[in-house]
Structure formats: C-alpha cells, structure tokens
PDB file of N, CA and C in Angstrom:
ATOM      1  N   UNK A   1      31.425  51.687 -30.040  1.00  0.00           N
ATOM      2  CA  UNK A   1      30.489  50.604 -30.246  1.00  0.00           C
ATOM      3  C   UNK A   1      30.311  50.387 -31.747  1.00  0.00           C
ATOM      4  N   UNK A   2      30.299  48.788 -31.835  1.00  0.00           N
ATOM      5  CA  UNK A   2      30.161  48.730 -33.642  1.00  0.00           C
ATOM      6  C   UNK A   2      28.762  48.622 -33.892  1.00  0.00           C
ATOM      7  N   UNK A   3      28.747  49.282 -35.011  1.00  0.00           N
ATOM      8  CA  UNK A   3      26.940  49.034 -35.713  1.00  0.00           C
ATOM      9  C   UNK A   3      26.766  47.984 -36.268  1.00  0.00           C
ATOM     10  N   UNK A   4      28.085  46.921 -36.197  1.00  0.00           N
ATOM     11  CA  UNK A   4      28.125  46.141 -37.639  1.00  0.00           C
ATOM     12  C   UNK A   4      27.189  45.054 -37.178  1.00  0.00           C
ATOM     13  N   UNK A   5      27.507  44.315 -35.818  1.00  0.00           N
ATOM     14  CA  UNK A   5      26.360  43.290 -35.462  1.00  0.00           C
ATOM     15  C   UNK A   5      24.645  43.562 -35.312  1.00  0.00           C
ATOM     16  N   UNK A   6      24.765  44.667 -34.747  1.00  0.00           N
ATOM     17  CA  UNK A   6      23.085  45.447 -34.868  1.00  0.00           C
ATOM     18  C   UNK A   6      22.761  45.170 -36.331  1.00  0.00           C
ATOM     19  N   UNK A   7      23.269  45.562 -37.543  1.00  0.00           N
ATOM     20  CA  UNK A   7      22.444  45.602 -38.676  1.00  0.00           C
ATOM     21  C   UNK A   7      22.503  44.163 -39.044  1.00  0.00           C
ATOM     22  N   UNK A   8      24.027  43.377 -38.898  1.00  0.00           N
ATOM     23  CA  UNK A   8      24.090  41.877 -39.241  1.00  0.00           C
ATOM     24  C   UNK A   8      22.301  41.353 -38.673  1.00  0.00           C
ATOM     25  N   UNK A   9      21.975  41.700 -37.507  1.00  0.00           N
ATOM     26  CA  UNK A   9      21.007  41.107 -36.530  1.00  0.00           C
ATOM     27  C   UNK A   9      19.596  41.434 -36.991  1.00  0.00           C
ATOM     28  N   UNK A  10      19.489  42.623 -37.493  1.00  0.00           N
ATOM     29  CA  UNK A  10      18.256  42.982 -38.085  1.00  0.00           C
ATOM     30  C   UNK A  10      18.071  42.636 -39.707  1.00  0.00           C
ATOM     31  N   UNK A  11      18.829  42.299 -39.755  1.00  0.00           N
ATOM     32  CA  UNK A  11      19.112  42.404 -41.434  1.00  0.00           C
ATOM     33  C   UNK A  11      18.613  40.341 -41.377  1.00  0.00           C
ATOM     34  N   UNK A  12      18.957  40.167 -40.490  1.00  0.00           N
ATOM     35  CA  UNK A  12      18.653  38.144 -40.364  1.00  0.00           C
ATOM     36  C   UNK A  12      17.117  38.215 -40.070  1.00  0.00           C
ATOM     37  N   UNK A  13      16.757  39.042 -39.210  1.00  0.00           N
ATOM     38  CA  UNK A  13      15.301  39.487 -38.149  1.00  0.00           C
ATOM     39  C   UNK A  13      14.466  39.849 -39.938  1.00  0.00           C
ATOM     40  N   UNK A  14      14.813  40.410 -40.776  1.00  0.00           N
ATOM     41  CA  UNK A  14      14.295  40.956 -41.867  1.00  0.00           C
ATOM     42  C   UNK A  14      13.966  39.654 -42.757  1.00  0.00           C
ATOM     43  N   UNK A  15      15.408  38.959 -43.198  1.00  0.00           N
ATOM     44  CA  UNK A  15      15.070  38.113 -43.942  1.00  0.00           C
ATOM     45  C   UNK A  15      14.157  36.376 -43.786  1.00  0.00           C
ATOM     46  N   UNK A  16      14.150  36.459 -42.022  1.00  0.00           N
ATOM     47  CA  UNK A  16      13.733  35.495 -41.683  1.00  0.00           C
ATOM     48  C   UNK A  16      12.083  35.903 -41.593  1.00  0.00           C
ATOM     49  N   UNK A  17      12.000  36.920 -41.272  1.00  0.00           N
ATOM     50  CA  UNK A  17      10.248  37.071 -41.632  1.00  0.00           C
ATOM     51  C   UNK A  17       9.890  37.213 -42.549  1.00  0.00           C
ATOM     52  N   UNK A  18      10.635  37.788 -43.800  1.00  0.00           N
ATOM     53  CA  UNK A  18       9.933  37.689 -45.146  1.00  0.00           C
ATOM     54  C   UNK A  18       9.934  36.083 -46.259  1.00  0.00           C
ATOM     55  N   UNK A  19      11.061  35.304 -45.537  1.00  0.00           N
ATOM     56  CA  UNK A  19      10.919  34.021 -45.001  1.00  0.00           C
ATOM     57  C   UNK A  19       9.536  33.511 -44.613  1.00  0.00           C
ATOM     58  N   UNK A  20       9.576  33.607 -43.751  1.00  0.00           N
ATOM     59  CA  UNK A  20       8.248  32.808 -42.776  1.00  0.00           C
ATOM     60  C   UNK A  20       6.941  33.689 -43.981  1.00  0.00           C
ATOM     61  N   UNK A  21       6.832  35.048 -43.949  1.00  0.00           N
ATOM     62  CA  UNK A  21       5.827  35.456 -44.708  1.00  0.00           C
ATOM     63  C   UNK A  21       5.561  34.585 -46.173  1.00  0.00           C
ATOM     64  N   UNK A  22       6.757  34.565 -46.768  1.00  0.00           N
ATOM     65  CA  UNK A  22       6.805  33.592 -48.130  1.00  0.00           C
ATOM     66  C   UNK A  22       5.949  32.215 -47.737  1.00  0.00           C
ATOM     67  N   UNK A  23       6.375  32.094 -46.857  1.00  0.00           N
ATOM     68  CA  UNK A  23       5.630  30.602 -46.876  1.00  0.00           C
ATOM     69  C   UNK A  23       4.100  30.370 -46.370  1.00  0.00           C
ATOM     70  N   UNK A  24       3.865  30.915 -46.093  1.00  0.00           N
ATOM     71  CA  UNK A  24       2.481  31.274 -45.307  1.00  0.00           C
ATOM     72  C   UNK A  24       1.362  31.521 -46.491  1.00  0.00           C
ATOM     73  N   UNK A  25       2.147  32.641 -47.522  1.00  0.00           N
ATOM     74  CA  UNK A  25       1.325  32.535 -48.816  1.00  0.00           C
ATOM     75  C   UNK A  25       0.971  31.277 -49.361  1.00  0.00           C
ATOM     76  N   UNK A  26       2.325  31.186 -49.721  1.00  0.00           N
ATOM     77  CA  UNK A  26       2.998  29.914 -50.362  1.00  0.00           C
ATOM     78  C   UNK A  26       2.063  28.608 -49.828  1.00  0.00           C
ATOM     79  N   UNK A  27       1.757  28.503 -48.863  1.00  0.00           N
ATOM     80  CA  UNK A  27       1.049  27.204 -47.755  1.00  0.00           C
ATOM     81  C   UNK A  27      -0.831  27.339 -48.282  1.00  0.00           C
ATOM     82  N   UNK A  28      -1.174  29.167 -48.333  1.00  0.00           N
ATOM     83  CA  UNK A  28      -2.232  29.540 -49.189  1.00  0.00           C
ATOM     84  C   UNK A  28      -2.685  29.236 -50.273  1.00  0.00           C
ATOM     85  N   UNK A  29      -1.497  29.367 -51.309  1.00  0.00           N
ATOM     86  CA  UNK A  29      -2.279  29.211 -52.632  1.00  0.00           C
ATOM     87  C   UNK A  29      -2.187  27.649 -52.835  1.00  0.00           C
ATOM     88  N   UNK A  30      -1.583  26.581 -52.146  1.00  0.00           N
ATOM     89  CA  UNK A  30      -1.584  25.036 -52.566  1.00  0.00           C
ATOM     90  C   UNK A  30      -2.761  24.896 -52.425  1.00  0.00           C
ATOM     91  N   UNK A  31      -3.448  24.783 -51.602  1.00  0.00           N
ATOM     92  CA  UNK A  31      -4.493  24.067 -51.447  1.00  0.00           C
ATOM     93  C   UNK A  31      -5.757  24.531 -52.725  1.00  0.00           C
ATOM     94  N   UNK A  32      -5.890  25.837 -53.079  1.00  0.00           N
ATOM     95  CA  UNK A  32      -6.612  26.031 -54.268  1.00  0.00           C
ATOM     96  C   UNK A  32      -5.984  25.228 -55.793  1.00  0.00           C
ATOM     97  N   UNK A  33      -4.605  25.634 -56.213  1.00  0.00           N
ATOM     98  CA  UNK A  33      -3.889  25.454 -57.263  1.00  0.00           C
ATOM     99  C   UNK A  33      -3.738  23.674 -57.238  1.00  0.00           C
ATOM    100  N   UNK A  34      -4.035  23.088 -56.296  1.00  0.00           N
ATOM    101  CA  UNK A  34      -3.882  21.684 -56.340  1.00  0.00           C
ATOM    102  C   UNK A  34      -5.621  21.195 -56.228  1.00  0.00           C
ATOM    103  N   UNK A  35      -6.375  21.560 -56.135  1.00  0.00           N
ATOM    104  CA  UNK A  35      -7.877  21.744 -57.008  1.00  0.00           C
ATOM    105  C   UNK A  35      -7.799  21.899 -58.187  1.00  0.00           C
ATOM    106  N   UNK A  36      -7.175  22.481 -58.584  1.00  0.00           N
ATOM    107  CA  UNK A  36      -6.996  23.499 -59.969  1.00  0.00           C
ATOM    108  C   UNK A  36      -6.199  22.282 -61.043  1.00  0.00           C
ATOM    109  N   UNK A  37      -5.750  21.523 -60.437  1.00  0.00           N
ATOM    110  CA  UNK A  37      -4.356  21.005 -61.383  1.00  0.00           C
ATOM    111  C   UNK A  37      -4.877  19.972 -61.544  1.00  0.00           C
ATOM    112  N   UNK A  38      -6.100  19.448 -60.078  1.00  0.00           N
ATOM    113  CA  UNK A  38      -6.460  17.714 -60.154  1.00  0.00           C
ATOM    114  C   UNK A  38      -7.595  17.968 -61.266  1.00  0.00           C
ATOM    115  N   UNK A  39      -8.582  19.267 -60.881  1.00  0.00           N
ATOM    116  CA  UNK A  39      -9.644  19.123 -61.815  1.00  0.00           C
ATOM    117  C   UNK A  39      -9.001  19.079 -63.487  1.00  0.00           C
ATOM    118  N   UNK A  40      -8.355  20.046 -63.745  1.00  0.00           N
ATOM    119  CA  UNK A  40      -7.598  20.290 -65.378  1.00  0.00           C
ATOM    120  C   UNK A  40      -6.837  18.722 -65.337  1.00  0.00           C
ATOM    121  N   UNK A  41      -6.587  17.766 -65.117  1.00  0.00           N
ATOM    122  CA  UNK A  41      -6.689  16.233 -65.139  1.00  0.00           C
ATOM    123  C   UNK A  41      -4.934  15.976 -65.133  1.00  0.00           C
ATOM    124  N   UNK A  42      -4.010  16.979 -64.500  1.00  0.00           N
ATOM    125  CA  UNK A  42      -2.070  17.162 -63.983  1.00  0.00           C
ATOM    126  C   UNK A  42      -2.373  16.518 -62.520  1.00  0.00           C
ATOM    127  N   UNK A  43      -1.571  16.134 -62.038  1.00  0.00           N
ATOM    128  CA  UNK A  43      -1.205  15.825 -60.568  1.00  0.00           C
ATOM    129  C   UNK A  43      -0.833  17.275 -60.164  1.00  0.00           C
ATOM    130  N   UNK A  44      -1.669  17.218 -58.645  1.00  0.00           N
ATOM    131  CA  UNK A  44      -2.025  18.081 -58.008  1.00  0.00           C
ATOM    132  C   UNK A  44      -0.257  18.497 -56.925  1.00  0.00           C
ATOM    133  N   UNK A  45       0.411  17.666 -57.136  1.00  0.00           N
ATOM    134  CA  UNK A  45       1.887  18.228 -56.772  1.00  0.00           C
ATOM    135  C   UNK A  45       2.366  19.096 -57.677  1.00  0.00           C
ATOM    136  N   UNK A  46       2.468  19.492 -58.559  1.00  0.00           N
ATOM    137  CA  UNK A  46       2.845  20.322 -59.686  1.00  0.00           C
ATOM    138  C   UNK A  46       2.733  22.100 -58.595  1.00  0.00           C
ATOM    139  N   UNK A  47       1.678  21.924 -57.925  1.00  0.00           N
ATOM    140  CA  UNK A  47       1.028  23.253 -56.683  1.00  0.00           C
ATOM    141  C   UNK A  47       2.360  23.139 -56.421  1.00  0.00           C
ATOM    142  N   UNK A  48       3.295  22.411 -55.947  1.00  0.00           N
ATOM    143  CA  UNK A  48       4.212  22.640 -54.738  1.00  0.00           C
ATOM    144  C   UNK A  48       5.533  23.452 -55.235  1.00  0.00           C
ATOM    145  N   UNK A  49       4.916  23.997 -56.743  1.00  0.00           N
ATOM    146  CA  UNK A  49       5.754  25.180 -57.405  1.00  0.00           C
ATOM    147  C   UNK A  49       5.684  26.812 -56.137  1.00  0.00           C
ATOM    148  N   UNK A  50       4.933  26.601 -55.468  1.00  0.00           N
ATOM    149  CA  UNK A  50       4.642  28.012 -54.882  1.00  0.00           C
ATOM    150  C   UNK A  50       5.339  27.958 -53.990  1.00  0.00           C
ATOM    151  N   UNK A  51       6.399  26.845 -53.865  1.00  0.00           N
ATOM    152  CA  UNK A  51       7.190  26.704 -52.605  1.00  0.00           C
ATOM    153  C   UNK A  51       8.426  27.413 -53.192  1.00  0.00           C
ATOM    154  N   UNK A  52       8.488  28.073 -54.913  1.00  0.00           N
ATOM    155  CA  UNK A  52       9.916  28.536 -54.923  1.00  0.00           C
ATOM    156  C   UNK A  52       9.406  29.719 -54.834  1.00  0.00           C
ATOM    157  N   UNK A  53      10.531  31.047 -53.846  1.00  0.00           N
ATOM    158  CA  UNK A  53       9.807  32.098 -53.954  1.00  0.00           C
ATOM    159  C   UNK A  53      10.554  32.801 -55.044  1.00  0.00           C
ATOM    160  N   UNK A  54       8.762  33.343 -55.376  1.00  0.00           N
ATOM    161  CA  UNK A  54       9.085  34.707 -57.049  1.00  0.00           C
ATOM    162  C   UNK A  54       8.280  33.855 -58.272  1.00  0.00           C
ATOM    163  N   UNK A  55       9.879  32.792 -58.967  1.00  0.00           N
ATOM    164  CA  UNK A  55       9.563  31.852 -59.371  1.00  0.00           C
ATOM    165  C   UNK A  55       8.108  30.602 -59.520  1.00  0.00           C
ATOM    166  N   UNK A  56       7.897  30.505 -58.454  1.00  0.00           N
ATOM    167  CA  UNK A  56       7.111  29.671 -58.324  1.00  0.00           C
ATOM    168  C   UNK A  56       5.691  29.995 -58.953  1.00  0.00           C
ATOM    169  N   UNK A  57       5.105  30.856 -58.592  1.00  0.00           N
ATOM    170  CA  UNK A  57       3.727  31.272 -59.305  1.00  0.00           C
ATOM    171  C   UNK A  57       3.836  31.519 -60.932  1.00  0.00           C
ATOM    172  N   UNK A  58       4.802  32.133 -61.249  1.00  0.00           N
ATOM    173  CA  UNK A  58       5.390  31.768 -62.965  1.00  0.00           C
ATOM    174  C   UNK A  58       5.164  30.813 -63.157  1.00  0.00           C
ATOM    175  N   UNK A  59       5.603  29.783 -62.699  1.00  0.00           N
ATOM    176  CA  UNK A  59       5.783  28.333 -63.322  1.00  0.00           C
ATOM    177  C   UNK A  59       4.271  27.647 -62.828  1.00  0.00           C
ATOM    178  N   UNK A  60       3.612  27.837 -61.934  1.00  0.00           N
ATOM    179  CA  UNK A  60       2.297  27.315 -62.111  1.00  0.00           C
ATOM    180  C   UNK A  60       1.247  27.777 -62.968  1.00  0.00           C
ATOM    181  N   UNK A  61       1.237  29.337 -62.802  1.00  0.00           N
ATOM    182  CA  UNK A  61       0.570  30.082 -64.345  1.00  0.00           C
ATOM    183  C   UNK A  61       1.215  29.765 -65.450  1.00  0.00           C
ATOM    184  N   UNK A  62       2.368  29.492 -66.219  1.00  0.00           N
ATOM    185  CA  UNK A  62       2.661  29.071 -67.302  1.00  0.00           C
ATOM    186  C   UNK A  62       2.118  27.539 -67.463  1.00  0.00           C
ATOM    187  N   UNK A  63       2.168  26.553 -66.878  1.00  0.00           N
ATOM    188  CA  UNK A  63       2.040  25.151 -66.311  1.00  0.00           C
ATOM    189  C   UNK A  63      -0.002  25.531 -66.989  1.00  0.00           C
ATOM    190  N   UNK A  64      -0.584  26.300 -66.521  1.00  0.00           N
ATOM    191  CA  UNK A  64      -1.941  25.959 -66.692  1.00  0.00           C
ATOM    192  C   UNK A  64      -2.255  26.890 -67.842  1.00  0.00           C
ATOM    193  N   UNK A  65      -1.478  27.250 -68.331  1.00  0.00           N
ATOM    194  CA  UNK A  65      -1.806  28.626 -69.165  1.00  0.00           C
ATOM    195  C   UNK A  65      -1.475  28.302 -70.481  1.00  0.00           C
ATOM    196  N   UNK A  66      -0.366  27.509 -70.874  1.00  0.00           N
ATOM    197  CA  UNK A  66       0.256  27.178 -71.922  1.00  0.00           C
ATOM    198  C   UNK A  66       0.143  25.673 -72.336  1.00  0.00           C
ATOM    199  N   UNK A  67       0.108  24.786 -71.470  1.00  0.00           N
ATOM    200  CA  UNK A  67      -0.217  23.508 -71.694  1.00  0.00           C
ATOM    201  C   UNK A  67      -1.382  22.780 -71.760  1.00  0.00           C
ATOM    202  N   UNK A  68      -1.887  21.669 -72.523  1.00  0.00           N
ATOM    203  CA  UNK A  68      -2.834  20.998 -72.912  1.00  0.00           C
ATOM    204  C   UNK A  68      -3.636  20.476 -71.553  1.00  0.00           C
ATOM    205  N   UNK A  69      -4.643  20.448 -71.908  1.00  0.00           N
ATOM    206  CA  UNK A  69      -4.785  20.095 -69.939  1.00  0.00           C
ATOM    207  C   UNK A  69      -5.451  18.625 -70.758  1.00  0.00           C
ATOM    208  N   UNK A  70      -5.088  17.592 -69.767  1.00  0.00           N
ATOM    209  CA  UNK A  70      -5.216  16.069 -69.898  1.00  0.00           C
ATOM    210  C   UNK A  70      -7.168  15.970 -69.926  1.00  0.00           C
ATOM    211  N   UNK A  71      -7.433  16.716 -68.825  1.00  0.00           N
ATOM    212  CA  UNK A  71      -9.157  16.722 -68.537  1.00  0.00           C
ATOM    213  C   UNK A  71      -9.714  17.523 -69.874  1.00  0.00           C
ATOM    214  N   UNK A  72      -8.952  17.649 -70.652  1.00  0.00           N
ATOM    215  CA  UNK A  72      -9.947  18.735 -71.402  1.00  0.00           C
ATOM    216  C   UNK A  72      -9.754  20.158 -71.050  1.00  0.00           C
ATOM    217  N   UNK A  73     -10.423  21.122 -72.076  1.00  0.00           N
ATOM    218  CA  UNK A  73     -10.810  22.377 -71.677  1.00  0.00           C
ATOM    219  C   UNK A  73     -12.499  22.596 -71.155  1.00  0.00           C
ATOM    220  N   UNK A  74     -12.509  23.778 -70.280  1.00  0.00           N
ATOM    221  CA  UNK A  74     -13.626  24.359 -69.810  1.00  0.00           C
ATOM    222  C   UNK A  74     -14.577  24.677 -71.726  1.00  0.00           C
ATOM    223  N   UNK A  75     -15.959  23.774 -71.297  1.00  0.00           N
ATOM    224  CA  UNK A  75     -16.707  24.475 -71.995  1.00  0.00           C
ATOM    225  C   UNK A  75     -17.756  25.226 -71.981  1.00  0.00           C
ATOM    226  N   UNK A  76     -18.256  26.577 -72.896  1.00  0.00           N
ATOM    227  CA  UNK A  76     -19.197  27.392 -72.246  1.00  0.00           C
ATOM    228  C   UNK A  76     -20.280  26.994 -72.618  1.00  0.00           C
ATOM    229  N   UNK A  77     -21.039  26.834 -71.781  1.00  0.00           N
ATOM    230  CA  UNK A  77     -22.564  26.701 -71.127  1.00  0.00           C
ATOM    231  C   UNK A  77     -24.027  27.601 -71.981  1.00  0.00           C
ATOM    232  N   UNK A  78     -24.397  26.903 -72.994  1.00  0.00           N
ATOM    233  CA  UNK A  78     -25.300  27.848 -73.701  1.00  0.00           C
ATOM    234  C   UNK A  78     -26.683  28.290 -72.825  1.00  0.00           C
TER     235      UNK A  78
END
C-alpha cells in the first residue's frame, strides 16, 4: 500500500483549512481597519490588504503608520 496519496490528501485537508482559517481572520480585521482608514480620511478599501496572507497586515500597518493621513492627525485632549 502507498503512503503517497494519504499524505498528498492530508497535506490538501491541511492547507485548505489554514486556508479557510486565513480568511476568517482576514474577514475580522476589515471591518475595524476600514473604520480606521475612513476615519484617518484613505478609502476604506485599502482594509482589503488583509486579504493577502502574511503580507497583508504589513502593508496596512505601514499604510497607517508611515503615511500622512488626509483627515489629519489624532489630537491630545488637555
């Protein structure tokens, strides 16, 4: 008997749930980060960075972290 299709099979079973898991986050953080992007005065699609996995949260923390935000900055409250 070959092992080779058993692991081919689990090894798909593996990557397709960490798959589905990716996105589920991914489906999580839009809806905050596209708050986040409309209030700082960017279009709130810029969020749909969390759809690349790894990548994606880099590029939305750099995106709010490094760039001028159109709305202004937060000011503190005496």
């Amino acid at each position: 008997m070959d092992p080779l299709p058993w692991i081919l099979g689990a090894g798909a079973a593996v990557l397709f749930g960490l798959a589905l898991l990716h996105l589920l986050v991914a489906l999580l953080l839009i809806i905050p980060t596209w708050r986040i992007f409309r209030r700082a005065g960017f279009s709130g699609w810029l969020s749909m960075f969390h759809l690349l996995p790894v990548i994606g949260v880099l590029v939305v923390m750099a995106i709010l972290a490094f760039s001028t935000w159109p709305a202004g900055e937060a000011r503190r409250r005496d």
